[in-house]
PDB file of N, CA and C in Angstrom:
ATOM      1  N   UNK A   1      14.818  -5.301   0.614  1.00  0.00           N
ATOM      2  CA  UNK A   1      14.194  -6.281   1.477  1.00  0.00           C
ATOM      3  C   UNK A   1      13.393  -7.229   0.589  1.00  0.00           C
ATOM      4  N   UNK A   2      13.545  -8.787   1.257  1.00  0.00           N
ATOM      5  CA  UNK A   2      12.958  -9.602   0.094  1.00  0.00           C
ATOM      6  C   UNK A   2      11.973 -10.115   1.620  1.00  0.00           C
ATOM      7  N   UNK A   3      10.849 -11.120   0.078  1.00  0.00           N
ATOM      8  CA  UNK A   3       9.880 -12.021   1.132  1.00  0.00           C
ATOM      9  C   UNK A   3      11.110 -13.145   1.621  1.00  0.00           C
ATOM     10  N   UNK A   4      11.715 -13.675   1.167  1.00  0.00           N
ATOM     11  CA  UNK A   4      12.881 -14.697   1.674  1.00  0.00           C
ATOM     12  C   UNK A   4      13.491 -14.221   3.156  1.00  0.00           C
ATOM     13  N   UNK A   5      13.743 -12.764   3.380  1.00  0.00           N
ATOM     14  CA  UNK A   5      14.822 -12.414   4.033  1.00  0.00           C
ATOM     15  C   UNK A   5      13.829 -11.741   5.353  1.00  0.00           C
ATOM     16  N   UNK A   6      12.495 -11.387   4.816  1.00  0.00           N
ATOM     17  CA  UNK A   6      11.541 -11.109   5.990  1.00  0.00           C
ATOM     18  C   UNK A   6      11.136 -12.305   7.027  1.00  0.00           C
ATOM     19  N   UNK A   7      10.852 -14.204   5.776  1.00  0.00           N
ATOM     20  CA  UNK A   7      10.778 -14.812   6.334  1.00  0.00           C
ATOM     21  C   UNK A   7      12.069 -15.439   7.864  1.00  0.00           C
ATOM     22  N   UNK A   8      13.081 -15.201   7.131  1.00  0.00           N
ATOM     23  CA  UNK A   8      14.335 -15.627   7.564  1.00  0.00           C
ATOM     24  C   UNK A   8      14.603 -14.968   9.374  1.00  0.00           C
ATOM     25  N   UNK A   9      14.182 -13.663   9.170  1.00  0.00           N
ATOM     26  CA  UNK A   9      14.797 -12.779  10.127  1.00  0.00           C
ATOM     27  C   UNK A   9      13.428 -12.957  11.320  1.00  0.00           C
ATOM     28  N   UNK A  10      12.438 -13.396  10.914  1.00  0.00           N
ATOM     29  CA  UNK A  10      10.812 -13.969  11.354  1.00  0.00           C
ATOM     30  C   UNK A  10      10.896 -15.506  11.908  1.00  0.00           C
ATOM     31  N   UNK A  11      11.565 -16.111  11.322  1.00  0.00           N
ATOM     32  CA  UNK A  11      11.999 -17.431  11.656  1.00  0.00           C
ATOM     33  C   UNK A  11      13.061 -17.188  13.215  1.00  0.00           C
ATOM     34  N   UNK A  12      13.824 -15.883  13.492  1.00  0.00           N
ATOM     35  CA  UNK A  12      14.340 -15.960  14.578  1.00  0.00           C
ATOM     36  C   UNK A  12      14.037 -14.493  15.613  1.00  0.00           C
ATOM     37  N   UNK A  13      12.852 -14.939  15.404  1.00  0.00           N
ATOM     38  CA  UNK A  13      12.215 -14.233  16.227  1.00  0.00           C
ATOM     39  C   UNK A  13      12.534 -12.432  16.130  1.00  0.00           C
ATOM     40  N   UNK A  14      12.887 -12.204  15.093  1.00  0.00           N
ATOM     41  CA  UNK A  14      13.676 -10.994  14.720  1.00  0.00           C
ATOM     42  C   UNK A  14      12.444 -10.011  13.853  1.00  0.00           C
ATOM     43  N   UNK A  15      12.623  -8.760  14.201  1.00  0.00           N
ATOM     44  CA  UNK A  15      11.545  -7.716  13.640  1.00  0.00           C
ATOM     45  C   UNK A  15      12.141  -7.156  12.325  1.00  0.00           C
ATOM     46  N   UNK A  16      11.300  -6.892  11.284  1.00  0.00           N
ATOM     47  CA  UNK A  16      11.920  -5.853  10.320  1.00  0.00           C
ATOM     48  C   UNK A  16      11.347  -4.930  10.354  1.00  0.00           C
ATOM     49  N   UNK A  17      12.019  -3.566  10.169  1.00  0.00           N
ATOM     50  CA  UNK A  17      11.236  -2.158   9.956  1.00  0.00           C
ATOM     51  C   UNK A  17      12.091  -1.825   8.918  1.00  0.00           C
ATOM     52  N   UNK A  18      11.452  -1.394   8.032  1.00  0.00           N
ATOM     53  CA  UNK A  18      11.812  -0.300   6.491  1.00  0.00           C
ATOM     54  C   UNK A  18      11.730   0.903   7.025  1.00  0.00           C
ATOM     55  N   UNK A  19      12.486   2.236   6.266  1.00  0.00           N
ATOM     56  CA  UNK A  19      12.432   3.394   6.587  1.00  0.00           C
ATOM     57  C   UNK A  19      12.212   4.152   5.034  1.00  0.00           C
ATOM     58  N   UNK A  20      11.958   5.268   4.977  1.00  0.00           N
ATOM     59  CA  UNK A  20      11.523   6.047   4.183  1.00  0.00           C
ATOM     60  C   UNK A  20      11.024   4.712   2.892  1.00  0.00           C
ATOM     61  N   UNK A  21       9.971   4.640   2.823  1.00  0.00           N
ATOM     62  CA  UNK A  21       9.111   4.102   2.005  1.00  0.00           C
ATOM     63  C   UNK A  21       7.725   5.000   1.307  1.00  0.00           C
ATOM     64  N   UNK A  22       8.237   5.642   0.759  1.00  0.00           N
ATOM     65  CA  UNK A  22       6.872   6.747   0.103  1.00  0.00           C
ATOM     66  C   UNK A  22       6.135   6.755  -0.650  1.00  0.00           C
ATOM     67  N   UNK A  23       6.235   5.725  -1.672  1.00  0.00           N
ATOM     68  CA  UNK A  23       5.471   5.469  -2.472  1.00  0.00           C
ATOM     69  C   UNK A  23       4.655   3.923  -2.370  1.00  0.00           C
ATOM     70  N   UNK A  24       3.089   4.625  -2.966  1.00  0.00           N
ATOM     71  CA  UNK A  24       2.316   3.300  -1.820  1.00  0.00           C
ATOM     72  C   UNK A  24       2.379   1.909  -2.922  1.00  0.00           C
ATOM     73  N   UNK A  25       2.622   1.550  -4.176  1.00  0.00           N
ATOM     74  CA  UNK A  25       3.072   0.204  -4.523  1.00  0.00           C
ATOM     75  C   UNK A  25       4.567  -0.020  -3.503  1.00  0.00           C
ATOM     76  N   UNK A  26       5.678   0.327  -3.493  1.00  0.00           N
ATOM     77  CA  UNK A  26       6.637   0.148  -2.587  1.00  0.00           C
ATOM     78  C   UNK A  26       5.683  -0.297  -0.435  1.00  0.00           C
ATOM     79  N   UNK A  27       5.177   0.648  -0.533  1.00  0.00           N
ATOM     80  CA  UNK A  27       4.358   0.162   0.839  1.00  0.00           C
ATOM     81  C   UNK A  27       3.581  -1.053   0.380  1.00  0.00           C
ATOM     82  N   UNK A  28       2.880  -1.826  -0.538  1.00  0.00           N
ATOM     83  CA  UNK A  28       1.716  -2.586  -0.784  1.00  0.00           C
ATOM     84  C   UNK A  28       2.740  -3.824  -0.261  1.00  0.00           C
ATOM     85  N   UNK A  29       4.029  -3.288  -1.301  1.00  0.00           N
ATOM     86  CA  UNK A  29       4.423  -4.742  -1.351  1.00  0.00           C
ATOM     87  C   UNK A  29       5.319  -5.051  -0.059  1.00  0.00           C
ATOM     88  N   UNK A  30       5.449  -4.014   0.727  1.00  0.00           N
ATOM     89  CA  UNK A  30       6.028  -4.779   2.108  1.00  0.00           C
ATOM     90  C   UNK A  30       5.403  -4.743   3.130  1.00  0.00           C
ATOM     91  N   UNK A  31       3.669  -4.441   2.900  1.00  0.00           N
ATOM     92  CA  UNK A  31       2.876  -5.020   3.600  1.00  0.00           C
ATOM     93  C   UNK A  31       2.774  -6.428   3.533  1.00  0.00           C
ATOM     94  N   UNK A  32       2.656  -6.892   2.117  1.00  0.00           N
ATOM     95  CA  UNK A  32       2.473  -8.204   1.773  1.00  0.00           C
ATOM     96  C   UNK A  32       3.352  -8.776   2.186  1.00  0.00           C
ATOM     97  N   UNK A  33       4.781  -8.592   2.574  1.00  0.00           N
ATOM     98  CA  UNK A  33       6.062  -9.077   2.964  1.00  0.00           C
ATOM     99  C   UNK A  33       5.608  -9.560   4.143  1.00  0.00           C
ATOM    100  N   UNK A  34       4.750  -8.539   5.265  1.00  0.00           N
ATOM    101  CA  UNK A  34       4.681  -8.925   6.347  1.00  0.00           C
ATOM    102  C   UNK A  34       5.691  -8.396   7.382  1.00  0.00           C
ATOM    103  N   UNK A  35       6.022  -7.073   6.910  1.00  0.00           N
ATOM    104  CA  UNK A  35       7.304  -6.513   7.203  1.00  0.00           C
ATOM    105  C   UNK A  35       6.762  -5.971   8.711  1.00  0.00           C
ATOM    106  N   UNK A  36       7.427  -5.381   9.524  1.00  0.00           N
ATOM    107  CA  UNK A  36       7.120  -5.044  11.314  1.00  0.00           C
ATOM    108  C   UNK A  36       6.474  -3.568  11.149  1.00  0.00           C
ATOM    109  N   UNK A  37       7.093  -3.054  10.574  1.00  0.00           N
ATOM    110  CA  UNK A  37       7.105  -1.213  10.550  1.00  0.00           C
ATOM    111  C   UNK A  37       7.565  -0.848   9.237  1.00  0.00           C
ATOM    112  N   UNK A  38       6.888   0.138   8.953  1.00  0.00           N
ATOM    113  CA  UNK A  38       7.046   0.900   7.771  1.00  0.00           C
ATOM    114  C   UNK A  38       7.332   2.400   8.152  1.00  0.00           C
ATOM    115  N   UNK A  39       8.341   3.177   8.271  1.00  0.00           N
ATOM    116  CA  UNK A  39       8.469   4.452   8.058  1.00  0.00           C
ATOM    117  C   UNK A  39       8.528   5.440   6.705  1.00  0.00           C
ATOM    118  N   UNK A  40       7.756   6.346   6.734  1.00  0.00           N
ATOM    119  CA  UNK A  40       7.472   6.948   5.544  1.00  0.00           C
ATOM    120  C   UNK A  40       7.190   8.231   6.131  1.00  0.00           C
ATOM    121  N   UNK A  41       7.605   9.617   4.952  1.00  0.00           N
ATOM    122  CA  UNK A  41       7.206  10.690   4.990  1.00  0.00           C
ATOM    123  C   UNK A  41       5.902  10.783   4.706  1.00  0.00           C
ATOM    124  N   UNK A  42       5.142  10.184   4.149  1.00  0.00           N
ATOM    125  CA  UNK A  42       3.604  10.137   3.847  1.00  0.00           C
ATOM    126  C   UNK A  42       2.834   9.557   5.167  1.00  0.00           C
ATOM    127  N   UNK A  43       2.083   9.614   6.129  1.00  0.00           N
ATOM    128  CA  UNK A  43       1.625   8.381   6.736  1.00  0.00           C
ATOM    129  C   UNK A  43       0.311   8.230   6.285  1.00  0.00           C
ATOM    130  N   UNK A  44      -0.592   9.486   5.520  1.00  0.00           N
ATOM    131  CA  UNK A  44      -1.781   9.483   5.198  1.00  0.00           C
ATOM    132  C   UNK A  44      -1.873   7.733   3.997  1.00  0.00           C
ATOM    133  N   UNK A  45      -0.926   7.860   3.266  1.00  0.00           N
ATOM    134  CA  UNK A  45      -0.510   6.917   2.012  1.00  0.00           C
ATOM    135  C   UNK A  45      -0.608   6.004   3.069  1.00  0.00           C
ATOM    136  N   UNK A  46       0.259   5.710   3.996  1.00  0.00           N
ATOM    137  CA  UNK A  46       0.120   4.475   4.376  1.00  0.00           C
ATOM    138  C   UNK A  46      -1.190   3.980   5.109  1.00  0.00           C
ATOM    139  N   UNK A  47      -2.025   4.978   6.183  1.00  0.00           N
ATOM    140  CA  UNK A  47      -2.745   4.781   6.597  1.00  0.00           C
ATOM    141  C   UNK A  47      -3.839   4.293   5.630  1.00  0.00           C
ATOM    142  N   UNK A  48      -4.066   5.478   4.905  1.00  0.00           N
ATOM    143  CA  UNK A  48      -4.914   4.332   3.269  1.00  0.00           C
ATOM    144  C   UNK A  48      -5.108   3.223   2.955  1.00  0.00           C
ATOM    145  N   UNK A  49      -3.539   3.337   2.549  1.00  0.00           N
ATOM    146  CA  UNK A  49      -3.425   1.610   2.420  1.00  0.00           C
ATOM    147  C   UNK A  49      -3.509   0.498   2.996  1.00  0.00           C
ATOM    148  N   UNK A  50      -3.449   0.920   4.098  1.00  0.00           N
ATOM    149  CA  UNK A  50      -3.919  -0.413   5.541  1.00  0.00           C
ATOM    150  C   UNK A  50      -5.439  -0.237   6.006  1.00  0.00           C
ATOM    151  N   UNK A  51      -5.820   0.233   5.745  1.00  0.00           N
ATOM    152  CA  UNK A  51      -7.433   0.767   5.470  1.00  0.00           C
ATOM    153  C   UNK A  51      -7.710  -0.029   4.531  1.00  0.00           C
ATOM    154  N   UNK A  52      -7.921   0.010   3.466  1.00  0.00           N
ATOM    155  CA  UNK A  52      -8.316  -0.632   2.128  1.00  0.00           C
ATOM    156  C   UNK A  52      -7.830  -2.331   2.352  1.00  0.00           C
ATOM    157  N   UNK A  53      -6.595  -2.152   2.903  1.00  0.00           N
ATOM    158  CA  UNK A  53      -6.099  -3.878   3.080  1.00  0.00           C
ATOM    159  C   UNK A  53      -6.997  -4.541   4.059  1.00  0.00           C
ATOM    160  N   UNK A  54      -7.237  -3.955   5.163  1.00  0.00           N
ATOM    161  CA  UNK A  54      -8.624  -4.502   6.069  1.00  0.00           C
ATOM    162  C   UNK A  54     -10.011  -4.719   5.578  1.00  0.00           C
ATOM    163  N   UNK A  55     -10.504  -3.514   4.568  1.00  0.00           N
ATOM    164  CA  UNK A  55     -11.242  -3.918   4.525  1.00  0.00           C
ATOM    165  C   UNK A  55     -11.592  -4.979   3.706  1.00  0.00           C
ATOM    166  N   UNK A  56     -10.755  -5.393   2.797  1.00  0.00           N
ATOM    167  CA  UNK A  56     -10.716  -6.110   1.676  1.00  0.00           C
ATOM    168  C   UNK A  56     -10.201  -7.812   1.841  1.00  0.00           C
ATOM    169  N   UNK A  57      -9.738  -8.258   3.459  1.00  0.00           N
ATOM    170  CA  UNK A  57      -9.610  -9.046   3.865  1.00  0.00           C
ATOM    171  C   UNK A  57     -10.891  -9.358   5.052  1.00  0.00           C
TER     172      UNK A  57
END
């Protein structure tokens, strides 16, 4: 999944969800994508990381 192809599929009104994403640079960067859903065997990792991204915005 690219930022190009998140924008693209966003441009028509279209959702993306990733699946098994476990490692949290791999999650950082498709937060930053702006991606819909993230599925992961970790959710603590992800919850973290969207924690820290709030507060830091």
């Amino acid at each position: 999944v690219s930022k190009d192809f998140v924008e693209a599929a966003h441009r028509r009104n279209l959702k993306v969800h990733v699946w098994t994403i476990n490692e949290t640079a791999d999650m950082q960067r498709l937060v930053e994508m702006n991606v819909d859903g993230i599925m992961t065997d970790y959710p603590d990792r992800l919850l973290n990381l969207l924690n820290k991204t709030i507060i830091i915005k």
